[in-house]
C-alpha atoms as a PDB file:
ATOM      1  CA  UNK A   1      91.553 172.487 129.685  1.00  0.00           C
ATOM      2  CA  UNK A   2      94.014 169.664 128.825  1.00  0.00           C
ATOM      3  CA  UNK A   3      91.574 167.344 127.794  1.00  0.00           C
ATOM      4  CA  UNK A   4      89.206 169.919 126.653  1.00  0.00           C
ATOM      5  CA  UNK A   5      91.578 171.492 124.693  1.00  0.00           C
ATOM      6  CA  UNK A   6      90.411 169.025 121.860  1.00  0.00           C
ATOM      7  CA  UNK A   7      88.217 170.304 120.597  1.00  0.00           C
ATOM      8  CA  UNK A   8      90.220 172.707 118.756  1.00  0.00           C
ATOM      9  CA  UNK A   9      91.705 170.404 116.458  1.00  0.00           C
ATOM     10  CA  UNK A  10      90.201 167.547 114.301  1.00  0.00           C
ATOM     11  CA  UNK A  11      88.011 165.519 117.108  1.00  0.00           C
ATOM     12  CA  UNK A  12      85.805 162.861 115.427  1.00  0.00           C
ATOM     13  CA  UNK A  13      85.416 159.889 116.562  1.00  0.00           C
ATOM     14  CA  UNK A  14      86.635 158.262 113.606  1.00  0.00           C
ATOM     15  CA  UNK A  15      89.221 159.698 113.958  1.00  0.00           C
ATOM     16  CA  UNK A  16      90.243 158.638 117.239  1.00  0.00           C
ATOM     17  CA  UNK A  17      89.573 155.012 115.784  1.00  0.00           C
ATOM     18  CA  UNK A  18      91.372 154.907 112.552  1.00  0.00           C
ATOM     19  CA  UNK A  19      94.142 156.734 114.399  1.00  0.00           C
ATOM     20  CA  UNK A  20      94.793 154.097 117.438  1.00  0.00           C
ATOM     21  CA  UNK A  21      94.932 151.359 115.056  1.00  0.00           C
ATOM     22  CA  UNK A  22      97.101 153.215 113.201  1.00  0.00           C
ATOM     23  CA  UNK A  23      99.673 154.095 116.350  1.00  0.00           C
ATOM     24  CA  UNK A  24      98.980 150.496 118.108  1.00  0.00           C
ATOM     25  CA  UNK A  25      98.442 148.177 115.294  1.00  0.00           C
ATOM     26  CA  UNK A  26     100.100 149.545 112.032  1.00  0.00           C
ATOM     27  CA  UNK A  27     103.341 151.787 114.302  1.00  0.00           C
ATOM     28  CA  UNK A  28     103.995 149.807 116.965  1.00  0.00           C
ATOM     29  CA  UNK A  29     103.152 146.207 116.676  1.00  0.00           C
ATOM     30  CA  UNK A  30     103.519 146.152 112.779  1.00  0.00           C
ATOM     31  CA  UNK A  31     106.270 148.353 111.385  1.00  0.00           C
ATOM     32  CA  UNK A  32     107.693 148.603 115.319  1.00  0.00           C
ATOM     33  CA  UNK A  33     108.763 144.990 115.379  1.00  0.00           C
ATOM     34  CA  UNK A  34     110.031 144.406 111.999  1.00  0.00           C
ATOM     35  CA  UNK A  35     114.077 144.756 112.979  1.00  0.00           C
ATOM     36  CA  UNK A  36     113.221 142.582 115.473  1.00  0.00           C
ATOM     37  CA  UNK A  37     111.758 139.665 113.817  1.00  0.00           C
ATOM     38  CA  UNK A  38     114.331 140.146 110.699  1.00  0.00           C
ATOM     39  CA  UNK A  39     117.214 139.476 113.537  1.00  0.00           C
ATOM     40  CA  UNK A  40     115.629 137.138 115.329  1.00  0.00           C
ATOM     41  CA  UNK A  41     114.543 135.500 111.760  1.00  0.00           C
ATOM     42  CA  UNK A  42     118.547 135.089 111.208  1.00  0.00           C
ATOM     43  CA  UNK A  43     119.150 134.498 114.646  1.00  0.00           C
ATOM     44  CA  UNK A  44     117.296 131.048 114.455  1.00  0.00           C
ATOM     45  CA  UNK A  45     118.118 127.637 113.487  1.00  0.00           C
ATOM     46  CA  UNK A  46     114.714 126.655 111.801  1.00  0.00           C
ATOM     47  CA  UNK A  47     111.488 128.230 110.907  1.00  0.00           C
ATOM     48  CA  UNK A  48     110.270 125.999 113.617  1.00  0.00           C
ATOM     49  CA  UNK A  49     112.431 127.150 116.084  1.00  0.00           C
ATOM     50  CA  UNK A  50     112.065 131.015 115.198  1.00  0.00           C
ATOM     51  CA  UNK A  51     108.237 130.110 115.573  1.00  0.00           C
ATOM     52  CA  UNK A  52     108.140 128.455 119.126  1.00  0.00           C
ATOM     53  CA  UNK A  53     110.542 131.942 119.823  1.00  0.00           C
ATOM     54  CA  UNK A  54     108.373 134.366 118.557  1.00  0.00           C
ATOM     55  CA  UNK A  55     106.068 132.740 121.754  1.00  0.00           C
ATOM     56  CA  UNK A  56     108.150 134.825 124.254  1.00  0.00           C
ATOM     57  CA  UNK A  57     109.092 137.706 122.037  1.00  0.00           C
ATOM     58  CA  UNK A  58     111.807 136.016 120.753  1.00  0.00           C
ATOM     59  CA  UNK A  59     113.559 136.521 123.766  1.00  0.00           C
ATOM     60  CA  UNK A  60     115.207 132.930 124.092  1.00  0.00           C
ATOM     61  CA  UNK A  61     116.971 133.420 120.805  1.00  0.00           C
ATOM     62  CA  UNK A  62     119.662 135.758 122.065  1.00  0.00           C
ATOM     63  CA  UNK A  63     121.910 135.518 125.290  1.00  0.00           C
ATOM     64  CA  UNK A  64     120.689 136.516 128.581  1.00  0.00           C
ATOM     65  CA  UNK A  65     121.474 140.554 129.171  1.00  0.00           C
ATOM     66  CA  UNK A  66     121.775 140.601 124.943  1.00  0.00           C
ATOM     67  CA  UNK A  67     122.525 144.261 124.519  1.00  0.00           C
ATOM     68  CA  UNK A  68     120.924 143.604 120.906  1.00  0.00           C
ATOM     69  CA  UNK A  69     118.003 142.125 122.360  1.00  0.00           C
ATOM     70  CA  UNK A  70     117.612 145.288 124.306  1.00  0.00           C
ATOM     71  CA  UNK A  71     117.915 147.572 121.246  1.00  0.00           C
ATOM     72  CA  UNK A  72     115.563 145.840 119.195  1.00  0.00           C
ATOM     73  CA  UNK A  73     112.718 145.447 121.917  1.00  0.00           C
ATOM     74  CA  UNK A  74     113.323 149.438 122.458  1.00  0.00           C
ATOM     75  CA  UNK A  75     113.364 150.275 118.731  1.00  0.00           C
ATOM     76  CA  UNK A  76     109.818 148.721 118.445  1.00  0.00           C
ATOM     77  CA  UNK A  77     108.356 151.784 119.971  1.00  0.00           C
ATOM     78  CA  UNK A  78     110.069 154.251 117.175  1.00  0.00           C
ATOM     79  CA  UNK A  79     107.100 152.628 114.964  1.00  0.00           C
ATOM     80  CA  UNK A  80     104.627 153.216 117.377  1.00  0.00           C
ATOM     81  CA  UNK A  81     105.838 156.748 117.973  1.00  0.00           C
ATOM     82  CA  UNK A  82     105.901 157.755 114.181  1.00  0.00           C
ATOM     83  CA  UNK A  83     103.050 156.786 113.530  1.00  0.00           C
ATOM     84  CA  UNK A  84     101.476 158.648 116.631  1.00  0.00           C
ATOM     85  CA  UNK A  85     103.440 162.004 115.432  1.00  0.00           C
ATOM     86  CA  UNK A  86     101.824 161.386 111.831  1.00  0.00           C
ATOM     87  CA  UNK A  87      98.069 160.794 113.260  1.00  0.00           C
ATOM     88  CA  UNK A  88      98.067 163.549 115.317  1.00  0.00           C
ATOM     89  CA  UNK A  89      99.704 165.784 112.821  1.00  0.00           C
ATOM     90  CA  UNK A  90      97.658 164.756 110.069  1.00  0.00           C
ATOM     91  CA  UNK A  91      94.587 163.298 110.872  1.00  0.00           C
ATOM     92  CA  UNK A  92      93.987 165.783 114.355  1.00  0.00           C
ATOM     93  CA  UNK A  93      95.650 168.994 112.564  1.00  0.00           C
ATOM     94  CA  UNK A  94      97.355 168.766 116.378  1.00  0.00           C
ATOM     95  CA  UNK A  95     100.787 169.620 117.584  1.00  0.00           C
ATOM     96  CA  UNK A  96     103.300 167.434 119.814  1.00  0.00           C
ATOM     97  CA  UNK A  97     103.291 170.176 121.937  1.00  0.00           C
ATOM     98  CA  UNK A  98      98.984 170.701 122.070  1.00  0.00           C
ATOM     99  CA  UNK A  99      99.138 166.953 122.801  1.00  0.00           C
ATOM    100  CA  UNK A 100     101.298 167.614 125.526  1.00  0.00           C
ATOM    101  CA  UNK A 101     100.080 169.847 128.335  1.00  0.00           C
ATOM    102  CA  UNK A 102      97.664 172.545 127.835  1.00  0.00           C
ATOM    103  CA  UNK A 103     100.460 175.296 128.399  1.00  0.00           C
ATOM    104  CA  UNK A 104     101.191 177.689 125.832  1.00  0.00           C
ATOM    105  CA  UNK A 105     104.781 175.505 125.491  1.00  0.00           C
ATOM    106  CA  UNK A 106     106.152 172.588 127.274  1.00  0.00           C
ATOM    107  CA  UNK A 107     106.992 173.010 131.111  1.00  0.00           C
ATOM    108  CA  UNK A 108     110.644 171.467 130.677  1.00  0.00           C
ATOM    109  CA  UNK A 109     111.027 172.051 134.726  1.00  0.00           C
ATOM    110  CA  UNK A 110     108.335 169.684 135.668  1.00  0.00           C
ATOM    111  CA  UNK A 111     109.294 166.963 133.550  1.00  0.00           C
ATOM    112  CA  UNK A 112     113.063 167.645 135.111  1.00  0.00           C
ATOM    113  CA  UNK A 113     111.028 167.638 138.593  1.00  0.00           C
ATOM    114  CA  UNK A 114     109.429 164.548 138.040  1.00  0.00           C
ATOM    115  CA  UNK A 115     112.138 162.881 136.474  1.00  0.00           C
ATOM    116  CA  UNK A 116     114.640 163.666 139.224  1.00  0.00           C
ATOM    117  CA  UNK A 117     111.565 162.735 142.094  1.00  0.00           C
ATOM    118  CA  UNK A 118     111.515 159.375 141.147  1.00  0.00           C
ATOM    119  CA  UNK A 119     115.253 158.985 140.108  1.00  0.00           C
ATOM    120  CA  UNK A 120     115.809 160.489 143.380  1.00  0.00           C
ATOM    121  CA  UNK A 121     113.541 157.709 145.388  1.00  0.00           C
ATOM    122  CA  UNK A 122     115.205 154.741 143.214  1.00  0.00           C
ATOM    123  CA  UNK A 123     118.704 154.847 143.609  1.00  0.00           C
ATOM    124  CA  UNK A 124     118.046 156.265 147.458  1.00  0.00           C
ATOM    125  CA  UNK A 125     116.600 152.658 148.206  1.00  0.00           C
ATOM    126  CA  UNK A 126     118.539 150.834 146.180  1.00  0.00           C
ATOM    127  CA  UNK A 127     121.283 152.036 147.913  1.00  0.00           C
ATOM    128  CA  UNK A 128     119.892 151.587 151.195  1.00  0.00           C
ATOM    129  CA  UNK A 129     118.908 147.990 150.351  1.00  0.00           C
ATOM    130  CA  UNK A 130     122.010 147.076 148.909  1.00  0.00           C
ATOM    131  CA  UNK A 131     123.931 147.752 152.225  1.00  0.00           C
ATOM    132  CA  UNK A 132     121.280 146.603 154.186  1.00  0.00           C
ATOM    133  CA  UNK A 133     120.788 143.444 152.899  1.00  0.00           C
ATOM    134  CA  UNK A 134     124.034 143.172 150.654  1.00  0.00           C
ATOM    135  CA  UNK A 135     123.187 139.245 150.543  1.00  0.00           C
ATOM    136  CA  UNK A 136     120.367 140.027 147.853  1.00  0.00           C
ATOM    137  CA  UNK A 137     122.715 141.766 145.645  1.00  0.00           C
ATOM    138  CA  UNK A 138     125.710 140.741 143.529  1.00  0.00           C
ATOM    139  CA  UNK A 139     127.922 143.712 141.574  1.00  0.00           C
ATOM    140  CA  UNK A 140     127.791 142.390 137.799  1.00  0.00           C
ATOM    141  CA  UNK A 141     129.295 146.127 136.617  1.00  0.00           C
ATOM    142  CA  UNK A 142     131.617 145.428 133.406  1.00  0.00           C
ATOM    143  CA  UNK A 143     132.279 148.656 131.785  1.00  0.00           C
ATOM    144  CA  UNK A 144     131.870 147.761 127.688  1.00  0.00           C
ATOM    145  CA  UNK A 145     128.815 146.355 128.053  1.00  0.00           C
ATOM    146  CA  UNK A 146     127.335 148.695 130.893  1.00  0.00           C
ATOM    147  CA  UNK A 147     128.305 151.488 127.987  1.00  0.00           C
ATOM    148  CA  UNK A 148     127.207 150.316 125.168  1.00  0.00           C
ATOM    149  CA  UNK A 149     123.749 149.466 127.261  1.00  0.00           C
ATOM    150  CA  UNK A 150     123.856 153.144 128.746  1.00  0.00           C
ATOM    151  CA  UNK A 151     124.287 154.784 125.246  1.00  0.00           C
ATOM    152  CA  UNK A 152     121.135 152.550 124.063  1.00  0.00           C
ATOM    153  CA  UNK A 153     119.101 153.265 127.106  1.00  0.00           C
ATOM    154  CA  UNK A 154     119.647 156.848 127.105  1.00  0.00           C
ATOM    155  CA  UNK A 155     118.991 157.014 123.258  1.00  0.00           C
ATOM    156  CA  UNK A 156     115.868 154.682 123.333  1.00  0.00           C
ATOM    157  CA  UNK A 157     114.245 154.789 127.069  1.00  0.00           C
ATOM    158  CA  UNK A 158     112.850 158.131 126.662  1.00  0.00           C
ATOM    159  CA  UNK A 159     111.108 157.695 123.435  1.00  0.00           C
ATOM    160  CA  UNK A 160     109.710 153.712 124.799  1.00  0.00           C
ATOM    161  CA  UNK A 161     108.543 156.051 127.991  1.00  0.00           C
ATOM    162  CA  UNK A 162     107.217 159.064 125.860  1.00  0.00           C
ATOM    163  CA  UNK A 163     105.161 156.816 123.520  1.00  0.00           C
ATOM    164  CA  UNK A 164     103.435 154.947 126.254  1.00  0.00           C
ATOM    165  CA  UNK A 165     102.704 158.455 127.758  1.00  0.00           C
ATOM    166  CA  UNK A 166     101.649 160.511 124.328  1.00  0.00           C
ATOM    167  CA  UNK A 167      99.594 157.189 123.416  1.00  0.00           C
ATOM    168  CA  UNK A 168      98.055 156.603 126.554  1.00  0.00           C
ATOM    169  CA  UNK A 169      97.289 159.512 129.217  1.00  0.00           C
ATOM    170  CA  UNK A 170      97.953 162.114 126.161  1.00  0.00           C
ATOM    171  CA  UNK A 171      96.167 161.117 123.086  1.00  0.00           C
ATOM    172  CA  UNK A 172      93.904 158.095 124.394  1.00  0.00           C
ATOM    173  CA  UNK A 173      92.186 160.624 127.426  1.00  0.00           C
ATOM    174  CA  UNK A 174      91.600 163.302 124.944  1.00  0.00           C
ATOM    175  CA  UNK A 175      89.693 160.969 122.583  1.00  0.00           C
ATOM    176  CA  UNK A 176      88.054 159.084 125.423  1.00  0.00           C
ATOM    177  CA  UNK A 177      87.563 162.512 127.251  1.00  0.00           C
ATOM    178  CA  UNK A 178      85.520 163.734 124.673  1.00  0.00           C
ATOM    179  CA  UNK A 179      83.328 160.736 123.729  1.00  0.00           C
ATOM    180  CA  UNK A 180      82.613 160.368 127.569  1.00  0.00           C
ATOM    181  CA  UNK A 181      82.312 164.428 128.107  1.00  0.00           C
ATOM    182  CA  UNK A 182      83.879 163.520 131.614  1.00  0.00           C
ATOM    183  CA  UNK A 183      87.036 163.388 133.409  1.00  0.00           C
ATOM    184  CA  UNK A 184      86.981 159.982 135.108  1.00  0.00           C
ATOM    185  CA  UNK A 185      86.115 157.582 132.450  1.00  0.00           C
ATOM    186  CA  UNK A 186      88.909 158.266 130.437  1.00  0.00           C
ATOM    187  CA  UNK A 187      91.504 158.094 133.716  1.00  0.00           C
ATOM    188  CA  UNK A 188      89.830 154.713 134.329  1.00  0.00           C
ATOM    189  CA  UNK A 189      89.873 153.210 130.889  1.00  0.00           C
ATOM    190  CA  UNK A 190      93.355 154.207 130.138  1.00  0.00           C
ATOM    191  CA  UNK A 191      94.736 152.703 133.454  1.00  0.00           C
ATOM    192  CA  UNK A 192      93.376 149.541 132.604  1.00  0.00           C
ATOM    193  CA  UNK A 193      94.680 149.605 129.856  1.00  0.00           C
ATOM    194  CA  UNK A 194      97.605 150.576 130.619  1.00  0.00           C
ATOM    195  CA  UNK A 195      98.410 147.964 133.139  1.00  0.00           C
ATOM    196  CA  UNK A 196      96.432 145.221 131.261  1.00  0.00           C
ATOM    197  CA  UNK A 197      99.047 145.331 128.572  1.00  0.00           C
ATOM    198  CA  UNK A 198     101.811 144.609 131.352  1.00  0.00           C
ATOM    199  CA  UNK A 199      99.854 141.291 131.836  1.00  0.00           C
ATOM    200  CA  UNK A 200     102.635 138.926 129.918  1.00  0.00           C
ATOM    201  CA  UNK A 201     105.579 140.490 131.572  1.00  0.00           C
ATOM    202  CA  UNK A 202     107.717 137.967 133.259  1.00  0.00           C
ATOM    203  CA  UNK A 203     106.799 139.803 136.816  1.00  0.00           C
ATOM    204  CA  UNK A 204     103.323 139.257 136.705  1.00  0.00           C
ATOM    205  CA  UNK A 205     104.341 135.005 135.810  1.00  0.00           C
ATOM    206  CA  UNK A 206     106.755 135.219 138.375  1.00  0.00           C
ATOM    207  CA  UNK A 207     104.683 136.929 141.279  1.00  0.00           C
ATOM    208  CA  UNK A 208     101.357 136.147 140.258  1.00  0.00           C
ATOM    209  CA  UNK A 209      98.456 138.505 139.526  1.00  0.00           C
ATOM    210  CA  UNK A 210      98.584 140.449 142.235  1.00  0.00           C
ATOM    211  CA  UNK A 211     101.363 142.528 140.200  1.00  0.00           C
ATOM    212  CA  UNK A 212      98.665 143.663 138.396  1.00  0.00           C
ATOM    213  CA  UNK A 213      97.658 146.209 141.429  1.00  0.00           C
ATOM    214  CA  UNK A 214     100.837 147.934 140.895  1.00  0.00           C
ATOM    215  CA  UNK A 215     100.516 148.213 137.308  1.00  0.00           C
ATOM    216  CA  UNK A 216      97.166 149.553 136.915  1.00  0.00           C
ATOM    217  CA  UNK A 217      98.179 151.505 139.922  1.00  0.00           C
ATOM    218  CA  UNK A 218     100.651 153.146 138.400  1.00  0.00           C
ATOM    219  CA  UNK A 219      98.685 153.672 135.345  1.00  0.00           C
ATOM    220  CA  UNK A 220      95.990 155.669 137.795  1.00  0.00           C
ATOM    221  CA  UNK A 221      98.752 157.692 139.161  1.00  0.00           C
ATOM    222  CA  UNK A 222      99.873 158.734 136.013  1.00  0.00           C
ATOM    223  CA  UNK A 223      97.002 159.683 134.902  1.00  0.00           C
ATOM    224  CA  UNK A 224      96.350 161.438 138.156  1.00  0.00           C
ATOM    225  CA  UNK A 225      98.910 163.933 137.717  1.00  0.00           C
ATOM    226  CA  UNK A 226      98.350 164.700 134.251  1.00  0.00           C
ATOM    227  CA  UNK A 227      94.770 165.669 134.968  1.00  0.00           C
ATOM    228  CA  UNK A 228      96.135 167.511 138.223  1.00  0.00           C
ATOM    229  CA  UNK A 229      98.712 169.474 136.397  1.00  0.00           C
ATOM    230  CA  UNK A 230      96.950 170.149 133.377  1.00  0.00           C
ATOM    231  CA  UNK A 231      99.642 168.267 130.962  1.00  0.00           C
ATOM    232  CA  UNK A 232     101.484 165.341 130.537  1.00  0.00           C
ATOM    233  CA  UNK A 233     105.365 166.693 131.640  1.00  0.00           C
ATOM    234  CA  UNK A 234     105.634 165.537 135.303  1.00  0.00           C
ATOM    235  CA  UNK A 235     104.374 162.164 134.121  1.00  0.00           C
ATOM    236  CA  UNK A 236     106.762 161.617 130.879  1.00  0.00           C
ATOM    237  CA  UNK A 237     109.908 162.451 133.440  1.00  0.00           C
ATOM    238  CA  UNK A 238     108.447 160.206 136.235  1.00  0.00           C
ATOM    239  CA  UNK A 239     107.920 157.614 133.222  1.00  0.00           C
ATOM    240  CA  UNK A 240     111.573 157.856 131.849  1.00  0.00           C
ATOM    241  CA  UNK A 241     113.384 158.180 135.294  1.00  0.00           C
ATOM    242  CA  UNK A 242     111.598 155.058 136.768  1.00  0.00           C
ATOM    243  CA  UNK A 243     112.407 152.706 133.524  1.00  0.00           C
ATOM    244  CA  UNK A 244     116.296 154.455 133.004  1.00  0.00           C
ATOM    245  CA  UNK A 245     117.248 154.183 136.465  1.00  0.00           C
ATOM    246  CA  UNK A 246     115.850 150.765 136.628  1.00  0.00           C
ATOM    247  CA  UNK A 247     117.724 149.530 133.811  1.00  0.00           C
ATOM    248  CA  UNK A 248     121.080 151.028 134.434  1.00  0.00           C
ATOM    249  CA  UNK A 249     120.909 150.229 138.113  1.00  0.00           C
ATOM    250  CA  UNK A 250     119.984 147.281 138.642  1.00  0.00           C
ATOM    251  CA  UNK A 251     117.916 143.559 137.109  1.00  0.00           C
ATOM    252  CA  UNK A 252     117.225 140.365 137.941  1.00  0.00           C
ATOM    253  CA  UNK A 253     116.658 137.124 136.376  1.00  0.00           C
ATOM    254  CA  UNK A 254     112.507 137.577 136.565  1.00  0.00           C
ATOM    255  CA  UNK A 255     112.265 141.348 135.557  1.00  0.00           C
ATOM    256  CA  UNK A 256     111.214 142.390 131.942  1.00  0.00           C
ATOM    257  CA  UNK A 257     114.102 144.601 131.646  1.00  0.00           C
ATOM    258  CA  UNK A 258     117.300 142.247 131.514  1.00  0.00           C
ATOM    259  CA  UNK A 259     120.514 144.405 131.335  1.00  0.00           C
ATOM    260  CA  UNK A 260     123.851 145.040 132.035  1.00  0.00           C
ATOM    261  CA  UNK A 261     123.228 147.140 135.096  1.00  0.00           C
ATOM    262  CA  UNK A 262     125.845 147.733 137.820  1.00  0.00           C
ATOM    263  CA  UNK A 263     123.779 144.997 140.278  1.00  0.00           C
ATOM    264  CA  UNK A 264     121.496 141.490 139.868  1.00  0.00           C
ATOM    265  CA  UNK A 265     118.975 141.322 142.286  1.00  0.00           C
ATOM    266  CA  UNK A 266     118.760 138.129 143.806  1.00  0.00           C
ATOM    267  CA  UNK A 267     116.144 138.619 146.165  1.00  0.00           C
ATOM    268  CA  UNK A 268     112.895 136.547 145.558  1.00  0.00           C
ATOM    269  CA  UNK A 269     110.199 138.794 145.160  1.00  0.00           C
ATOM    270  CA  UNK A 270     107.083 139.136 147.593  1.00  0.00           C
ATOM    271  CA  UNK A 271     103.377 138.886 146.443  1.00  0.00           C
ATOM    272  CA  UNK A 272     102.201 141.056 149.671  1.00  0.00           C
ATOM    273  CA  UNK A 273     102.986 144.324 150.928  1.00  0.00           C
ATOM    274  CA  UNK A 274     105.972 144.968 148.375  1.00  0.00           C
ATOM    275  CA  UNK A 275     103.356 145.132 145.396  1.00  0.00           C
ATOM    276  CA  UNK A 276     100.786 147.001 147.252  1.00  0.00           C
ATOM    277  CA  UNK A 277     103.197 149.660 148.974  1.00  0.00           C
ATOM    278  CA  UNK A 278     103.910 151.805 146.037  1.00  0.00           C
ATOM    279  CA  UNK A 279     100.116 152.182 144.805  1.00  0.00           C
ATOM    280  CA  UNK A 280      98.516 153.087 148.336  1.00  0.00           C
ATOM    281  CA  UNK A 281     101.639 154.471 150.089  1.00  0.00           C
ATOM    282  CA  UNK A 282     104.322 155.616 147.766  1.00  0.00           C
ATOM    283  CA  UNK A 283     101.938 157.316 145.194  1.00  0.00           C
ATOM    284  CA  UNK A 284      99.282 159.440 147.444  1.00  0.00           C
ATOM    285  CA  UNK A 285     102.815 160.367 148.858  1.00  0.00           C
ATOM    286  CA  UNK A 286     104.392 161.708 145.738  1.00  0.00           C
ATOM    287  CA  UNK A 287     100.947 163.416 145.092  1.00  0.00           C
ATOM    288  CA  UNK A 288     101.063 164.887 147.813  1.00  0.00           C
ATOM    289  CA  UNK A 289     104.399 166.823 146.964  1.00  0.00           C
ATOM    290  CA  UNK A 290     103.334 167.619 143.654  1.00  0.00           C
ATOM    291  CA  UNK A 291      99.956 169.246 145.063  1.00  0.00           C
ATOM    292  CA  UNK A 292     102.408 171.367 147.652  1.00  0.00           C
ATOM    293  CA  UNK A 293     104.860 172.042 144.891  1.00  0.00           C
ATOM    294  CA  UNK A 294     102.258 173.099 142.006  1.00  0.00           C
ATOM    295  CA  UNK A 295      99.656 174.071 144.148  1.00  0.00           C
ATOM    296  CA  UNK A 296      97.021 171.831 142.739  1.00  0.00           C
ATOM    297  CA  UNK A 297      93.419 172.722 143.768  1.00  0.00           C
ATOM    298  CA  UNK A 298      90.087 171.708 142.795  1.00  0.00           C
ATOM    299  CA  UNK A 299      90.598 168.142 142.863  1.00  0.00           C
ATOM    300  CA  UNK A 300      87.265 166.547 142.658  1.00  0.00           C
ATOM    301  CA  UNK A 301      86.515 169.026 139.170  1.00  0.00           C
ATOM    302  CA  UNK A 302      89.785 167.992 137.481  1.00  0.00           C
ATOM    303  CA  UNK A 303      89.338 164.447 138.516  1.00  0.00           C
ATOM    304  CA  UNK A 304      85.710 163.934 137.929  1.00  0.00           C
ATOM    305  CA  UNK A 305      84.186 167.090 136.283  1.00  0.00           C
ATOM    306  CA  UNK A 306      82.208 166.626 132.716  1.00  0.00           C
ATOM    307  CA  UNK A 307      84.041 167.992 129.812  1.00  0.00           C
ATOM    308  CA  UNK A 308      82.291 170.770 127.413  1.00  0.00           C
ATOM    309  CA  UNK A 309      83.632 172.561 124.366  1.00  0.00           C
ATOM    310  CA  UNK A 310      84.705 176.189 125.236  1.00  0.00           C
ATOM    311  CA  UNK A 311      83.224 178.249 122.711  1.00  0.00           C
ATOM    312  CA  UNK A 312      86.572 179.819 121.854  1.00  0.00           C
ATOM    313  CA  UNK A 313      87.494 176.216 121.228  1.00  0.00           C
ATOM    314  CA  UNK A 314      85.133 174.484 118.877  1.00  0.00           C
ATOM    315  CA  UNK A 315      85.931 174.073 115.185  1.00  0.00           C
ATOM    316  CA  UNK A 316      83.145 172.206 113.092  1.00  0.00           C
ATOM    317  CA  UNK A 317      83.443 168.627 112.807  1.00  0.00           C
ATOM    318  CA  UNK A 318      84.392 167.473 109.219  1.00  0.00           C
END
């Protein structure tokens, strides 16, 4: 029903079309990054030097751990979400909420289950880690800027999380779903996707391609559950508890979040089983409770079943 669900609402493919350049192009990579560039615009020396900057995001223009950086990197996303609220509202004749989970209303437990599942799991072996091998860790905690960075994490995380979630195993696997009239094409193209955008992140330069696995990875496990459950709310509180926890917890000096958490990682990472581990360990693991928890059945249909307007569903194309 979740992807199904549709074709109730405004489902051409032109639509779908118009509408992702719209969210990607136009929200989020257009209107998204315009603080940005302005600051980093005044930020620079020269034109030519805000130029060779805008090659890595701008990033060497502020100081390492810039709590301003952070903000304007996060506040690139309020574009891109916008504009996805706008399509979806005006071009679908959708609701948040119908792009959401196929549940009468959202199911605030199991994004509250799947946020505290993960957060849960993170700080668990963090803090094992960090008394286990206390060599790999140094406590950078200062309290100003750990609070000003909490207050913009906790303001901003959720909607960078949300959007990538709405956008991708939300609004992307309906369109996809319905074009394809199956299940699996739509998981598969999305978690490609997905990941292949995480390409230029500073872990994949740093560990090498490999890191890739993980991302797409996660982008199949994410998709997973939302076919599984029927909706997107386990996945949006997995989403925002792995990238909060992350960045109030702890960086390092290769990661793609740089903040003021309470620890630095010093640790060199590991192209081998530490990639590899969460994707064909962690994840069929975490599945696994959810399936017990929600009792999912029926995998193989909600995974790879084909896709057909419900009568009760169908409004004429336009």
């Amino acid at each position: 029903m979740y992807i199904a669900q549709a074709y109730k609402f405004k489902h051409d493919g032109w639509r779908y079309v118009v509408g992702t350049i719209i969210i990607f192009l136009i929200g989020w990579q257009l209107l998204g990054t315009i603080p940005l560039t302005l600051v980093s615009y005044l930020e620079a020396g020269s034109y030519p030097e805000f130029l060779i900057a805008s090659e890595s995001s701008f990033a060497s223009l502020f100081p390492v751990k810039s709590n301003l950086y952070l903000l304007l990197i996060l506040l690139t996303f309020i574009g891109g979400f916008i504009a996805l609220i706008f399509v979806i509202k005006y071009i679908h004749k959708q609701t948040l909420t119908q792009l959401t989970t196929s549940r009468k209303k959202i199911d605030w437990g199991r994004f509250f289950f799947g946020f505290g599942l993960i957060a849960t799991l993170s700080i668990g072996t963090t803090v094992l880690d960090f008394y286990s091998n206390p060599e790999n860790y140094v406590v950078q905690f200062e309290l100003i800027p750990f609070l000003i960075m909490l207050v913009i994490v906790v303001a901003l995380i959720p909607i960078q999380t949300s959007f990538e979630e709405f956008f991708f195993r939300g609004y992307l696997m309906q369109g996809i779903g319905i074009a394809a009239k199956n299940k699996w094409v739509p998981l598969l193209i999305t978690s490609v996707i997905f990941g292949g955008l995480h390409f230029f992140n500073p872990e994949v330069e740093k560990i090498g391609n490999i890191a890739m696995v993980y991302y797409i990875g996660t982008g199949f496990f994410l998709g997973i559950i939302t076919l599984m459950d029927e909706g997107m709310e386990i996945s949006l509180g997995f989403h925002a508890g792995t990238n909060l926890i992350i960045a109030l917890l702890v960086t390092s000096d290769w990661t793609v979040f740089q903040t003021n958490s309470i620890l630095l990682d010093l640790s060199e990472p590991g192209a081998g089983i530490e990639v590899v581990l969460p994707v064909f360990i962690l994840y069929p693991i975490l599945l696994a409770i959810m399936a017990w928890k929600y009792k999912w059945t029926g995998w193989r249909e909600k995974l790879f079943g084909k896709i057909s307007p419900p009568d009760e569903l169908v409004t004429p194309k336009e």
